[in-house]
C-alpha atoms as a PDB file:
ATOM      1  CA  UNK A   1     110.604 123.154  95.444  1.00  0.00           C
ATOM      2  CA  UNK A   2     111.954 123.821  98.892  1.00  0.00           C
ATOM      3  CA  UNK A   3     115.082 121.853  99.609  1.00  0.00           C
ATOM      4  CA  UNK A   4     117.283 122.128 102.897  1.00  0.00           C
ATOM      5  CA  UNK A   5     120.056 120.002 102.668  1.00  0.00           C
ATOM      6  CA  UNK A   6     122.597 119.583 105.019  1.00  0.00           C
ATOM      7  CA  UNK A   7     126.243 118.894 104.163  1.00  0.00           C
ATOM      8  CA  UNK A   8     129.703 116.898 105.746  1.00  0.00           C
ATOM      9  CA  UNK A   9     131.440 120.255 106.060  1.00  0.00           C
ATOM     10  CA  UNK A  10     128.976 121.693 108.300  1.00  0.00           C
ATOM     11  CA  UNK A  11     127.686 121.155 111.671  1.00  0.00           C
ATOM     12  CA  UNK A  12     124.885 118.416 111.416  1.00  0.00           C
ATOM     13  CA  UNK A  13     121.401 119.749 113.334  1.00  0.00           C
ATOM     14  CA  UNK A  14     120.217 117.627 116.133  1.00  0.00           C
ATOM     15  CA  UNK A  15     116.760 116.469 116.144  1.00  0.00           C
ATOM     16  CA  UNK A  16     114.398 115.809 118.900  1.00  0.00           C
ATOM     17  CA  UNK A  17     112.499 113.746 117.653  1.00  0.00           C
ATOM     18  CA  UNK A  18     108.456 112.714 118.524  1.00  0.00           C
ATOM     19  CA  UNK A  19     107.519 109.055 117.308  1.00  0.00           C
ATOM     20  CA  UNK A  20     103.439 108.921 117.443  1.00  0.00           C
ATOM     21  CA  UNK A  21     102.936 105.260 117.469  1.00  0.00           C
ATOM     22  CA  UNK A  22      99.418 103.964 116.133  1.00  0.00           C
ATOM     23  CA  UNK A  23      99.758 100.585 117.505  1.00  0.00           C
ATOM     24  CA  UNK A  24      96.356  99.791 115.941  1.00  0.00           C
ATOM     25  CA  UNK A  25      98.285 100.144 112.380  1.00  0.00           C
ATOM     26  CA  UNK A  26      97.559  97.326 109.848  1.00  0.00           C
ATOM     27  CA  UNK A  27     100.807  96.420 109.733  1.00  0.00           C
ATOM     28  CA  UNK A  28     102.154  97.507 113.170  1.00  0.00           C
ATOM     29  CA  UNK A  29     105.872  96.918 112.839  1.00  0.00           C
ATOM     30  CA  UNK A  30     107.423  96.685 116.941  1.00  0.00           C
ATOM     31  CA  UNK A  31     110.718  95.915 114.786  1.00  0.00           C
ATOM     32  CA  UNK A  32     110.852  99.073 112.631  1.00  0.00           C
ATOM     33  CA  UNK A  33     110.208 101.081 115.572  1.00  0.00           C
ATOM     34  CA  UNK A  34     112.911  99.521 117.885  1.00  0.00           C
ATOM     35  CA  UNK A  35     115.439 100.264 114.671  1.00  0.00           C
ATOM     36  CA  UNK A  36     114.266 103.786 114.301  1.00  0.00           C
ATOM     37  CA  UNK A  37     114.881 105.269 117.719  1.00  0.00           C
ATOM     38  CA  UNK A  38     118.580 103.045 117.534  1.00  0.00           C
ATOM     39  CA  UNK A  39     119.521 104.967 114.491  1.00  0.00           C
ATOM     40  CA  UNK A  40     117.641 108.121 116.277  1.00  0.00           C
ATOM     41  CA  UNK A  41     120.424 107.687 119.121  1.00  0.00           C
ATOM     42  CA  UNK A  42     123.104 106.645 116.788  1.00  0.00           C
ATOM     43  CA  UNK A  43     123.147 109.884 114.723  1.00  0.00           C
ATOM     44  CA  UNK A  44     123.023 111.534 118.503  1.00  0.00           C
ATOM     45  CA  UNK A  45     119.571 112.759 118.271  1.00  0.00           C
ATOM     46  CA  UNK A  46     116.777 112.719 121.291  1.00  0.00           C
ATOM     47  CA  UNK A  47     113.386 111.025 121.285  1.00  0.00           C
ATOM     48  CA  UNK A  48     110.340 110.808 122.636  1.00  0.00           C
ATOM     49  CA  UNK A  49     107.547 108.052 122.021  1.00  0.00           C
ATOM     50  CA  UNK A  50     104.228 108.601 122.382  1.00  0.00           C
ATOM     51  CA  UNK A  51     101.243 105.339 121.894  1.00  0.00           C
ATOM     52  CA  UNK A  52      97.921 107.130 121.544  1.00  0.00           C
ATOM     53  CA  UNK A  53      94.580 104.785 122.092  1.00  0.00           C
ATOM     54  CA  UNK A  54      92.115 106.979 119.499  1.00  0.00           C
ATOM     55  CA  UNK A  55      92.552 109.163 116.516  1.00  0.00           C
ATOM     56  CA  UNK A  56      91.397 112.080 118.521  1.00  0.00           C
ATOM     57  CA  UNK A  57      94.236 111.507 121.232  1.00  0.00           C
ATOM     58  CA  UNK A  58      97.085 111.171 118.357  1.00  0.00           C
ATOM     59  CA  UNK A  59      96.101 114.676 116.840  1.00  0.00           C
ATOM     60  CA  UNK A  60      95.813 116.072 120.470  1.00  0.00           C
ATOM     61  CA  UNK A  61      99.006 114.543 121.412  1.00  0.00           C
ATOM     62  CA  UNK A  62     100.847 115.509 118.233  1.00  0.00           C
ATOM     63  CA  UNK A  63      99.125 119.028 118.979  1.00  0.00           C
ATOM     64  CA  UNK A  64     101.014 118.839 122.418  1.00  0.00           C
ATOM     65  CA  UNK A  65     104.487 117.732 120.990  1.00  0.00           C
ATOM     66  CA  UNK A  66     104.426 120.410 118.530  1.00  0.00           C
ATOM     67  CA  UNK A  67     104.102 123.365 120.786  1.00  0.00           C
ATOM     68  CA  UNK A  68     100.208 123.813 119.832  1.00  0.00           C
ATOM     69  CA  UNK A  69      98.946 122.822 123.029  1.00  0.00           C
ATOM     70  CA  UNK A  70     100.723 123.290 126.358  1.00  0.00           C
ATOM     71  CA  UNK A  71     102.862 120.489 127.135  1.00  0.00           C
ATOM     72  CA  UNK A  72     102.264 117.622 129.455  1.00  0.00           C
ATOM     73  CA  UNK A  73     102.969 114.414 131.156  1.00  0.00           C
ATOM     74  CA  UNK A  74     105.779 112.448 128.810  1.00  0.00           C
ATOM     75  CA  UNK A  75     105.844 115.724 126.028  1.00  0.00           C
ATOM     76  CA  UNK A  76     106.417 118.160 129.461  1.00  0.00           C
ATOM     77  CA  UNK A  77     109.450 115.694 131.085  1.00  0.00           C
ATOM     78  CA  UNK A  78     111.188 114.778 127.632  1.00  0.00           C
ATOM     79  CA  UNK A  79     110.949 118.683 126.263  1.00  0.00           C
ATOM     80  CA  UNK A  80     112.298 119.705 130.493  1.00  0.00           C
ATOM     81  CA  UNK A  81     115.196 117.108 129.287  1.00  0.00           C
ATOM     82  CA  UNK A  82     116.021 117.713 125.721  1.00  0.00           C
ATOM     83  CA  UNK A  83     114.299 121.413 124.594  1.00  0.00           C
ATOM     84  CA  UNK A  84     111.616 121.084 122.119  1.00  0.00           C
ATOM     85  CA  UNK A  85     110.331 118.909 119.849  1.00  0.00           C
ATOM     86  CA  UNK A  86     111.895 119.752 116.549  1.00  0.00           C
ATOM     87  CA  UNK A  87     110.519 117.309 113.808  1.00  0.00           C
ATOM     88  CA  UNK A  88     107.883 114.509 114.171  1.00  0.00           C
ATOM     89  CA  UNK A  89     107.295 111.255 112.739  1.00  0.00           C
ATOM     90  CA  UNK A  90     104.131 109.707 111.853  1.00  0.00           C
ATOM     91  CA  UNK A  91     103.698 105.758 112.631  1.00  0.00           C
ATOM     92  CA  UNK A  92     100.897 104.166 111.071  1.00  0.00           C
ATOM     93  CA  UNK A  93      99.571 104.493 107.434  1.00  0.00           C
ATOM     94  CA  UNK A  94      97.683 107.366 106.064  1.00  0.00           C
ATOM     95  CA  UNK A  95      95.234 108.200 108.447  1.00  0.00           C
ATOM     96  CA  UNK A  96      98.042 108.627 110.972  1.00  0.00           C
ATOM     97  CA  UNK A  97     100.133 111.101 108.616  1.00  0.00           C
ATOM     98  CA  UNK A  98      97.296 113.091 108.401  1.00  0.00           C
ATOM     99  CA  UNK A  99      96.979 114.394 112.080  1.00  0.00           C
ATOM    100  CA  UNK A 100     100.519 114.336 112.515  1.00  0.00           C
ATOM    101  CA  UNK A 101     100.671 116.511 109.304  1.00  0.00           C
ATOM    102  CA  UNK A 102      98.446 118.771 110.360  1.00  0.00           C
ATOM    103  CA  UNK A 103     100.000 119.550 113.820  1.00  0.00           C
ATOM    104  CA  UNK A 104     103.286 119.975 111.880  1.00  0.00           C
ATOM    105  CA  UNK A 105     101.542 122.233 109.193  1.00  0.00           C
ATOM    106  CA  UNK A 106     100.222 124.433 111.937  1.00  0.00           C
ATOM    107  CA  UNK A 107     103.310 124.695 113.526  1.00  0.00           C
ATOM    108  CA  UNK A 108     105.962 124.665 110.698  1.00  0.00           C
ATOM    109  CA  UNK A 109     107.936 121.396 111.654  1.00  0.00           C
ATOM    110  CA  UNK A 110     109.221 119.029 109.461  1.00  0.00           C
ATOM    111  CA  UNK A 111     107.140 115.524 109.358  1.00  0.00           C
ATOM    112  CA  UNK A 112     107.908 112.098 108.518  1.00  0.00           C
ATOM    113  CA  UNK A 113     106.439 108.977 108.385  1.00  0.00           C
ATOM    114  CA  UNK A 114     107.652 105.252 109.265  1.00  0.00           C
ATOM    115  CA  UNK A 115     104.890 103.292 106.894  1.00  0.00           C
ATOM    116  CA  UNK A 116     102.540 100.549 108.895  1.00  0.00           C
ATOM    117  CA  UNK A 117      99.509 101.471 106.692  1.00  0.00           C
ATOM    118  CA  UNK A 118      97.428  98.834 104.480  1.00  0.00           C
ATOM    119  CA  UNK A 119      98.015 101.347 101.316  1.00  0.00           C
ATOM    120  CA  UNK A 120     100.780 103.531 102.516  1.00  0.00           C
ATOM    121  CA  UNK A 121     100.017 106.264 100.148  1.00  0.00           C
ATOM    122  CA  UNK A 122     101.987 109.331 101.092  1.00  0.00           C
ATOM    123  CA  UNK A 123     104.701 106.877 102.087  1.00  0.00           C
ATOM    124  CA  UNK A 124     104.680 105.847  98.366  1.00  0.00           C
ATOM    125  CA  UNK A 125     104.185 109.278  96.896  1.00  0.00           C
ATOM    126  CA  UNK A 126     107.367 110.942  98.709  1.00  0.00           C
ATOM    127  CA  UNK A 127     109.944 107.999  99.216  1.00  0.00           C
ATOM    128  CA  UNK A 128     108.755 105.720  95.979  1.00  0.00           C
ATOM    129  CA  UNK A 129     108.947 103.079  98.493  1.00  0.00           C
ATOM    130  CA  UNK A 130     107.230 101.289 101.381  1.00  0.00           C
ATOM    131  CA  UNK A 131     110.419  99.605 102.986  1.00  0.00           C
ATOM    132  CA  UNK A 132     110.793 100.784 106.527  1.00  0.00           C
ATOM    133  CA  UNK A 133     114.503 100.017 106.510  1.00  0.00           C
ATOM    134  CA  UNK A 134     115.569 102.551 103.766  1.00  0.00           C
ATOM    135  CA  UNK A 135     113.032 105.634 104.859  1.00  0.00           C
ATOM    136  CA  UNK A 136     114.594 104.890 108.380  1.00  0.00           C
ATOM    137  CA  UNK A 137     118.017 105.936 105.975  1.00  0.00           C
ATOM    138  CA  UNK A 138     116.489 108.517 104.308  1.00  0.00           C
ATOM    139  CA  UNK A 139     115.222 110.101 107.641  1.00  0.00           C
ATOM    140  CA  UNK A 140     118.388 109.772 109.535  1.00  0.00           C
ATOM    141  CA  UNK A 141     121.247 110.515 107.041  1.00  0.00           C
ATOM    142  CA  UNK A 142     123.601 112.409 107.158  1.00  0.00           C
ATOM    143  CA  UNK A 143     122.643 115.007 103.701  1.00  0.00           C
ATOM    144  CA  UNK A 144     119.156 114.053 104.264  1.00  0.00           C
ATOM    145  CA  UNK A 145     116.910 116.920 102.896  1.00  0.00           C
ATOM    146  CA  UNK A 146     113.654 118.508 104.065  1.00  0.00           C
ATOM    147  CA  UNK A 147     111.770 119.435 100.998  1.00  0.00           C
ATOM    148  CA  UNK A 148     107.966 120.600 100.581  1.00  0.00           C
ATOM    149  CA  UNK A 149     104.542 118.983  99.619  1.00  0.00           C
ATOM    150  CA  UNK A 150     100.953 120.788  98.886  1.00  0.00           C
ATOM    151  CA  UNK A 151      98.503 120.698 101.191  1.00  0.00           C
ATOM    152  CA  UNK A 152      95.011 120.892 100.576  1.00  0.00           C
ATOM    153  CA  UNK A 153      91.584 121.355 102.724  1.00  0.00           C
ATOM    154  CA  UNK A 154      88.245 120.325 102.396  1.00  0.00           C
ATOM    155  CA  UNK A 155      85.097 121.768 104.580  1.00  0.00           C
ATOM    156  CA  UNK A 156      87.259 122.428 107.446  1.00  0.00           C
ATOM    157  CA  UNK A 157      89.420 118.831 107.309  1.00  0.00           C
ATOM    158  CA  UNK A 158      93.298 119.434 105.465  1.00  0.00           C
ATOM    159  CA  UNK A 159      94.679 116.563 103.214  1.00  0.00           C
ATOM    160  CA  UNK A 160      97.649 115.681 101.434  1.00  0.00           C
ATOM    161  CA  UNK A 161      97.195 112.941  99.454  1.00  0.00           C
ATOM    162  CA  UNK A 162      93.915 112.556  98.170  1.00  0.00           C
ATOM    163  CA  UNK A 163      89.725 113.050  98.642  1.00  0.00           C
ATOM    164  CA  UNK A 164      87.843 111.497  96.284  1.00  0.00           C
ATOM    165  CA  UNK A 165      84.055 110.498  95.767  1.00  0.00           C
ATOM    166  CA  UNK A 166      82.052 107.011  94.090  1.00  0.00           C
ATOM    167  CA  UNK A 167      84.885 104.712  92.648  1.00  0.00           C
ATOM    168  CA  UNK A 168      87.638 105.196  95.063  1.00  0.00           C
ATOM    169  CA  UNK A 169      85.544 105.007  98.550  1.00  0.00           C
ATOM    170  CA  UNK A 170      84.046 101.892  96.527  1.00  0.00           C
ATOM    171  CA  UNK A 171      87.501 100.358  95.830  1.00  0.00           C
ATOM    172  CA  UNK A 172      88.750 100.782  99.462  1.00  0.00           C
ATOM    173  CA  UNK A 173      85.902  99.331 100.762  1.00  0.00           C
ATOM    174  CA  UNK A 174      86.697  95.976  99.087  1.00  0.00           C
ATOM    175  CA  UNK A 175      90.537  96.371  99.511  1.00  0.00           C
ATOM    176  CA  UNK A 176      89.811  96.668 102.811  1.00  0.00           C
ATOM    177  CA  UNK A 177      87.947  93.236 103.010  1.00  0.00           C
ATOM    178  CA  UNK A 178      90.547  91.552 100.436  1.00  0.00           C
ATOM    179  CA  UNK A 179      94.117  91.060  99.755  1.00  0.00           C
ATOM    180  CA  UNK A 180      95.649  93.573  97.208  1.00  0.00           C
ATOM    181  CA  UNK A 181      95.997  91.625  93.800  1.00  0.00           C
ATOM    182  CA  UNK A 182      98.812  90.975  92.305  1.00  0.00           C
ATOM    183  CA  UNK A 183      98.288  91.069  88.710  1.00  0.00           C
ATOM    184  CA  UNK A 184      96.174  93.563  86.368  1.00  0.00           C
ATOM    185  CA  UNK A 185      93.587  90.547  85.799  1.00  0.00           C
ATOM    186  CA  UNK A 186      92.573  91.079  89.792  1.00  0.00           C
ATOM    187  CA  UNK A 187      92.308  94.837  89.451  1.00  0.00           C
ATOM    188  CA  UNK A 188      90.361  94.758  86.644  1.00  0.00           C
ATOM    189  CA  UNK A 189      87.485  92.447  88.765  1.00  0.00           C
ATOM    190  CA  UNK A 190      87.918  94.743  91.719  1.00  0.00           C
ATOM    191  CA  UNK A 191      87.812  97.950  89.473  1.00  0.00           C
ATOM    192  CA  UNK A 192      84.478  96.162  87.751  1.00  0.00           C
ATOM    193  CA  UNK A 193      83.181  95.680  90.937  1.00  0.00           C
ATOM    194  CA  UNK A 194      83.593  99.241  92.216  1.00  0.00           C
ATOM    195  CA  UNK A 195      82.015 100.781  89.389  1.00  0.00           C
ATOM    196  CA  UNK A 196      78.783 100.068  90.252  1.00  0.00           C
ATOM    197  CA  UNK A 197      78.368 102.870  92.683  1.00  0.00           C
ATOM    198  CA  UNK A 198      76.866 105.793  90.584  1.00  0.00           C
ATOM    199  CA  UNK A 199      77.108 109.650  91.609  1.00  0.00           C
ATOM    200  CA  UNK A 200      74.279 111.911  90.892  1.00  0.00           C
ATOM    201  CA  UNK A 201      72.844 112.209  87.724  1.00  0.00           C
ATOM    202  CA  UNK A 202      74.202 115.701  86.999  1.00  0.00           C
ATOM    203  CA  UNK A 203      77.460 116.636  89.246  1.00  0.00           C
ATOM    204  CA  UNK A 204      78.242 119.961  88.919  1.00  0.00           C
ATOM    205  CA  UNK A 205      81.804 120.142  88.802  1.00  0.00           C
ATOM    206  CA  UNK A 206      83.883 123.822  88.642  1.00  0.00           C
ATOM    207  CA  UNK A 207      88.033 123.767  88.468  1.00  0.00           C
ATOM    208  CA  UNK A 208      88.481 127.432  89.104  1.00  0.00           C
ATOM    209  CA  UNK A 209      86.828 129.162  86.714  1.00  0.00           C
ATOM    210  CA  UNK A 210      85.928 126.357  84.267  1.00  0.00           C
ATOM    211  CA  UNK A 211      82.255 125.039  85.509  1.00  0.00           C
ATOM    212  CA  UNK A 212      80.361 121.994  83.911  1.00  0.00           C
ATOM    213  CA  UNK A 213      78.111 119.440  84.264  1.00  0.00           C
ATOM    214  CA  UNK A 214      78.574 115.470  84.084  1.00  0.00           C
ATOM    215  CA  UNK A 215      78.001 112.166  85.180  1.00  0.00           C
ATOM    216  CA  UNK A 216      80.737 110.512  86.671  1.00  0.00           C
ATOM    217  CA  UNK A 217      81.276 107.115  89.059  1.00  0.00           C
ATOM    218  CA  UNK A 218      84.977 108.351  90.070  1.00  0.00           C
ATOM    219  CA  UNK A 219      85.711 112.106  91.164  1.00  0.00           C
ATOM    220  CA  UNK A 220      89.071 112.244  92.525  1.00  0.00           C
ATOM    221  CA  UNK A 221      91.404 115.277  93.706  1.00  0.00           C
ATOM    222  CA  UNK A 222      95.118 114.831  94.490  1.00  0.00           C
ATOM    223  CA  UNK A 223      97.702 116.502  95.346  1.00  0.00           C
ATOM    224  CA  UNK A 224     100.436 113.077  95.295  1.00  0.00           C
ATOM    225  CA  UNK A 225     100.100 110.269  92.903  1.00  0.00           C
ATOM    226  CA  UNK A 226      98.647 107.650  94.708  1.00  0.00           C
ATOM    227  CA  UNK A 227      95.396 106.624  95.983  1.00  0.00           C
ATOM    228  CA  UNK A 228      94.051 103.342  97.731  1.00  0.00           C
ATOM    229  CA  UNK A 229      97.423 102.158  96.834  1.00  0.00           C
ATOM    230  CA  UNK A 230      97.418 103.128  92.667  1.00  0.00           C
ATOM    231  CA  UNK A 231      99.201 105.600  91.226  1.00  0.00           C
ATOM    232  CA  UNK A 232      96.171 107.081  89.681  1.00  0.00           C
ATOM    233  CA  UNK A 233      97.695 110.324  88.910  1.00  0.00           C
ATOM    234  CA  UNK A 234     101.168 110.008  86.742  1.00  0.00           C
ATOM    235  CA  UNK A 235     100.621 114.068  86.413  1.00  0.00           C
ATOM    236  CA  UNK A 236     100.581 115.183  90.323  1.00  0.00           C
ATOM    237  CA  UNK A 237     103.573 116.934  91.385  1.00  0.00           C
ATOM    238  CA  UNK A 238     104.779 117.324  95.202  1.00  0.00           C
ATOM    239  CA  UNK A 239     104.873 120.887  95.652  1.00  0.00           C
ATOM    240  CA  UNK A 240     103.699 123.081  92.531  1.00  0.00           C
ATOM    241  CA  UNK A 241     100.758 124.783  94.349  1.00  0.00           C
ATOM    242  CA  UNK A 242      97.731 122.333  92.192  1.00  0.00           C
ATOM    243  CA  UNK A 243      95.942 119.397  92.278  1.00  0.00           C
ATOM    244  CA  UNK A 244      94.675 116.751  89.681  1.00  0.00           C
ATOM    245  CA  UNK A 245      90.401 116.797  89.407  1.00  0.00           C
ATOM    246  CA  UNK A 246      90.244 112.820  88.054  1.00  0.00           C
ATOM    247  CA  UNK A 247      86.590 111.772  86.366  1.00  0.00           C
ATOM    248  CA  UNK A 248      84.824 109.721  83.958  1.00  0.00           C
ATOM    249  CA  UNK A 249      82.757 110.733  81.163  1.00  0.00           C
ATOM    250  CA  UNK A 250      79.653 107.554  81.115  1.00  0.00           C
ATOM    251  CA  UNK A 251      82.025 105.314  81.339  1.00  0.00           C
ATOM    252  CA  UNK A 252      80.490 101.370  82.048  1.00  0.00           C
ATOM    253  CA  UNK A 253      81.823  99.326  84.251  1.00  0.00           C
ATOM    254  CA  UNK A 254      83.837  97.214  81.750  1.00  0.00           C
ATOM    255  CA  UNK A 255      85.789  99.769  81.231  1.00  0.00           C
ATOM    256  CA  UNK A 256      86.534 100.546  84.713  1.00  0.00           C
ATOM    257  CA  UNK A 257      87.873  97.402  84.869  1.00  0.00           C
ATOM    258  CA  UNK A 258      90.489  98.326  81.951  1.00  0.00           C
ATOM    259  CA  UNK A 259      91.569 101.350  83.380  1.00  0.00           C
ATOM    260  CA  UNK A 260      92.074  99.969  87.057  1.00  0.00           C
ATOM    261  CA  UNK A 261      94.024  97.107  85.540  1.00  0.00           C
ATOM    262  CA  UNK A 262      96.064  99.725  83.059  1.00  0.00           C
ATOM    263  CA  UNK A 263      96.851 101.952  86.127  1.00  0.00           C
ATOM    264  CA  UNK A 264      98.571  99.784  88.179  1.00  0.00           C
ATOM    265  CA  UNK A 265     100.775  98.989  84.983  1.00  0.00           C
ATOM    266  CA  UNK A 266     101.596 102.640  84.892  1.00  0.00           C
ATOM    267  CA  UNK A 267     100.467 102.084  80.964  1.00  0.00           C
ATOM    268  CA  UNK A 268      96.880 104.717  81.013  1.00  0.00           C
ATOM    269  CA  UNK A 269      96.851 107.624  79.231  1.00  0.00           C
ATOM    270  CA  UNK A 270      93.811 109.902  80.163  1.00  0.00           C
ATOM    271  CA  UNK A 271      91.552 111.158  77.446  1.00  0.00           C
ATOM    272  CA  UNK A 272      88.010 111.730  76.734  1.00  0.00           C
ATOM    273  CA  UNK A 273      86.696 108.552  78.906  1.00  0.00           C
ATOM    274  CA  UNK A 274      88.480 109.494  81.884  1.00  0.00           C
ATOM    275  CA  UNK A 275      89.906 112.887  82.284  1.00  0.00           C
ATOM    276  CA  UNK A 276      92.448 114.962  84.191  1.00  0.00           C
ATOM    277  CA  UNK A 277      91.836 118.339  84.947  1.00  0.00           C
ATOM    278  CA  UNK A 278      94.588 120.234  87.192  1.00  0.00           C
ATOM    279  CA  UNK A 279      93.884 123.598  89.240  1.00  0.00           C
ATOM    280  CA  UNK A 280      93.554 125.303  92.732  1.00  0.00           C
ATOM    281  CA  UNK A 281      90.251 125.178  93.529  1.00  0.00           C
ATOM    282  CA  UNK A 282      87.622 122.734  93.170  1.00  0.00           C
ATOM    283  CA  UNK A 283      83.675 122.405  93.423  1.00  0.00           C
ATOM    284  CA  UNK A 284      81.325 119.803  93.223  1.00  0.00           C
ATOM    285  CA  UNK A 285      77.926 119.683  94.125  1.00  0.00           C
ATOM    286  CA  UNK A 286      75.152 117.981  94.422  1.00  0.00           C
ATOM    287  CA  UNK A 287      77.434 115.776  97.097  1.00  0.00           C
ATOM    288  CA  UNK A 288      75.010 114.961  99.912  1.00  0.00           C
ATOM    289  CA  UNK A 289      74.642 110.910 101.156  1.00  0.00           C
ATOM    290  CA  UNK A 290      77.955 110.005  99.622  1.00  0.00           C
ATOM    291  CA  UNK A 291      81.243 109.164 101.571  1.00  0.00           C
ATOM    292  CA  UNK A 292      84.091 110.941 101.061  1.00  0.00           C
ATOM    293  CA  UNK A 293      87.717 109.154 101.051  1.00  0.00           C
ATOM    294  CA  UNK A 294      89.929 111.738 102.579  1.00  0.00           C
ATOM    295  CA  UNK A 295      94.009 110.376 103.167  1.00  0.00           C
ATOM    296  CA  UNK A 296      92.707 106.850 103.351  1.00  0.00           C
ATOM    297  CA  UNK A 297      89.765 107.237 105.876  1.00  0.00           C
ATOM    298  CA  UNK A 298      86.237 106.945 104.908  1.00  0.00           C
ATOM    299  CA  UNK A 299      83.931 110.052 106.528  1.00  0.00           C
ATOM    300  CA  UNK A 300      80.481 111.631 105.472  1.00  0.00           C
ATOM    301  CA  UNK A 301      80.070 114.425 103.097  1.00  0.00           C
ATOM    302  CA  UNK A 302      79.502 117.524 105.539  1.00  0.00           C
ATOM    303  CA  UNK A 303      77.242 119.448 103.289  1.00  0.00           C
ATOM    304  CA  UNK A 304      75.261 118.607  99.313  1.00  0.00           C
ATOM    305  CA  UNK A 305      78.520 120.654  97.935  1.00  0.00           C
ATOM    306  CA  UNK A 306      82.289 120.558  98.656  1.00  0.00           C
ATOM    307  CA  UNK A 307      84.672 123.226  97.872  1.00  0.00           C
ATOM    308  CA  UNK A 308      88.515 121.522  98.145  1.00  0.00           C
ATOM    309  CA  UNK A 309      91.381 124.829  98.068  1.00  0.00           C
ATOM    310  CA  UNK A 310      94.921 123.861  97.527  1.00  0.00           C
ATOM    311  CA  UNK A 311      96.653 126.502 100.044  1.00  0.00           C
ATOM    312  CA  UNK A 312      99.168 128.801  99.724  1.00  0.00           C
ATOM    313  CA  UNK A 313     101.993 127.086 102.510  1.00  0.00           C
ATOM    314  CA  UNK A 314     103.331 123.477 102.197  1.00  0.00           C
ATOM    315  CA  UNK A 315     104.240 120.862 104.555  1.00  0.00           C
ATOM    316  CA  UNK A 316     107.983 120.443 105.514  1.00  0.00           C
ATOM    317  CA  UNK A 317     108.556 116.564 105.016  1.00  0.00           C
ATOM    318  CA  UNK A 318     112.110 114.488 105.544  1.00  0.00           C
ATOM    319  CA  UNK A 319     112.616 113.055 101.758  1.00  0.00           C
END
């Protein structure tokens, strides 16, 4: 893994800093925000805030702060005032990560996040914790590191947390109606519930050069642990260059139920009803008609087969 840490006996970088705001957020946190650019000035760094209306303004905007586009209006005056943008930080939940990520994948600066998601994956995956008080700490301190996580891309669109097909689109699309439960006996109604959504009949499914048929209700890929808000793969490690292919074997619903309600107690060991494959490369096919949950967003399947590539550079990411 690649680790920059920076030490009391040396001279402590200065950031400039570029806060993308999605003030649409689930849990849109004014508070958090106000605290982050304070400690941002305390530790004698610069800022600059930007509030995009739309998903496709953030990633343009975050384009624009990251040297990717030529600069303008706020981005143009700040950078004038304090030289370039040097490290971004994603506010929202997943969704917002992702186009910040991608702007600082493409142009090699590190990325943060300050969590406002409903699920918070990534936040989850890389600082084990959703508290906006202590990643504001982590960000800003003194010996705070930089390290690296995989990134991954799927017919054109890059990812870093998770894609998956059936269950998981299924699950979010209840979470997103109810409140997370509390105990395993509510995941294991939810988890039911999901599993009613079926996949083809025969999913072709290839991890690198291994190809075979089933037929699943859950495909998942990821490159972190979490997913919808589960840690649904204990095996997924931030930067080794692979991701985790996550499927059932006929499994009925009942049983989805178990393992949904044995995940979130961090107790499920995978085996022959649901298994984990790892590798670099994945293909499934026949896809077509299904959605596809990419970093917590819910889009269309482009094309009747999907090819997902973990590549060969990592994202830079304050830990």
């Amino acid at each position: 893994m690649f680790v920059k840490k920076y030490n009391q006996n040396k001279r402590v970088k200065k950031y400039h800093f570029c806060l993308l705001v999605n003030k649409q957020a689930t849990n849109y946190n004014e508070r958090a925000i106000k605290k982050l650019i304070k400690s941002i000035l305390n530790n004698g760094h610069h800022f600059t805030v930007l509030e995009p209306n739309s998903a496709f303004s953030l990633y343009d905007q975050a384009q624009s702060a990251a040297g990717l586009k030529r600069h303008r209006g706020v981005v143009l005056s700040q950078v004038k005032k304090w030289g370039n943008i040097t490290a971004l930080i994603a506010c929202g939940g997943d969704g917002t990560f992702n186009l910040v990520a991608r702007a600082g994948f493409k142009s090699n600066l590190p990325v943060a996040v300050l969590p406002m998601g409903k699920f918070n994956n990534i936040c989850q995956s890389v600082y084990k914790t959703v508290d906006p008080d202590k990643i504001i700490k982590k960000i800003l301190a003194r010996k705070h590191q930089i390290i690296t996580i995989n990134a991954g891309e799927i017919a054109d669109q890059m990812f870093f947390s998770s894609v998956g097909l059936g269950f998981i689109p299924k699950l979010q699309e209840i979470l997103e109606e109810k409140k997370q439960p509390r105990f395993g006996f509510g995941w294991s109604q939810f988890g039911t519930k999901a599993a009613t959504i079926k996949l083809s009949k025969k999913t072709i499914l290839k991890v690198d050069s291994f190809k075979f048929e089933t037929s699943p209700k859950m495909i998942n890929v990821n490159l972190l642990p979490y997913s919808c808000g589960i840690p649904i793969s204990n095996a997924s490690l931030l930067d080794d260059g692979m991701c985790e292919i996550i499927f059932d074997v006929n499994v009925n619903t009942k049983k989805f139920g178990n393992y949904l309600s044995q995940i979130i107690k961090r107790k499920f060991v995978y085996g022959s009803d649901f298994r984990m494959y790892r590798g670099k490369s994945i293909c499934i096919e026949p896809v077509e008609g299904y959605n596809l949950y990419l970093d917590g967003e819910i889009i269309e399947v482009p094309s009747d087969m999907i090819e997902i590539t973990v590549l060969e550079k990592a994202l830079k990411i304050f830990a």
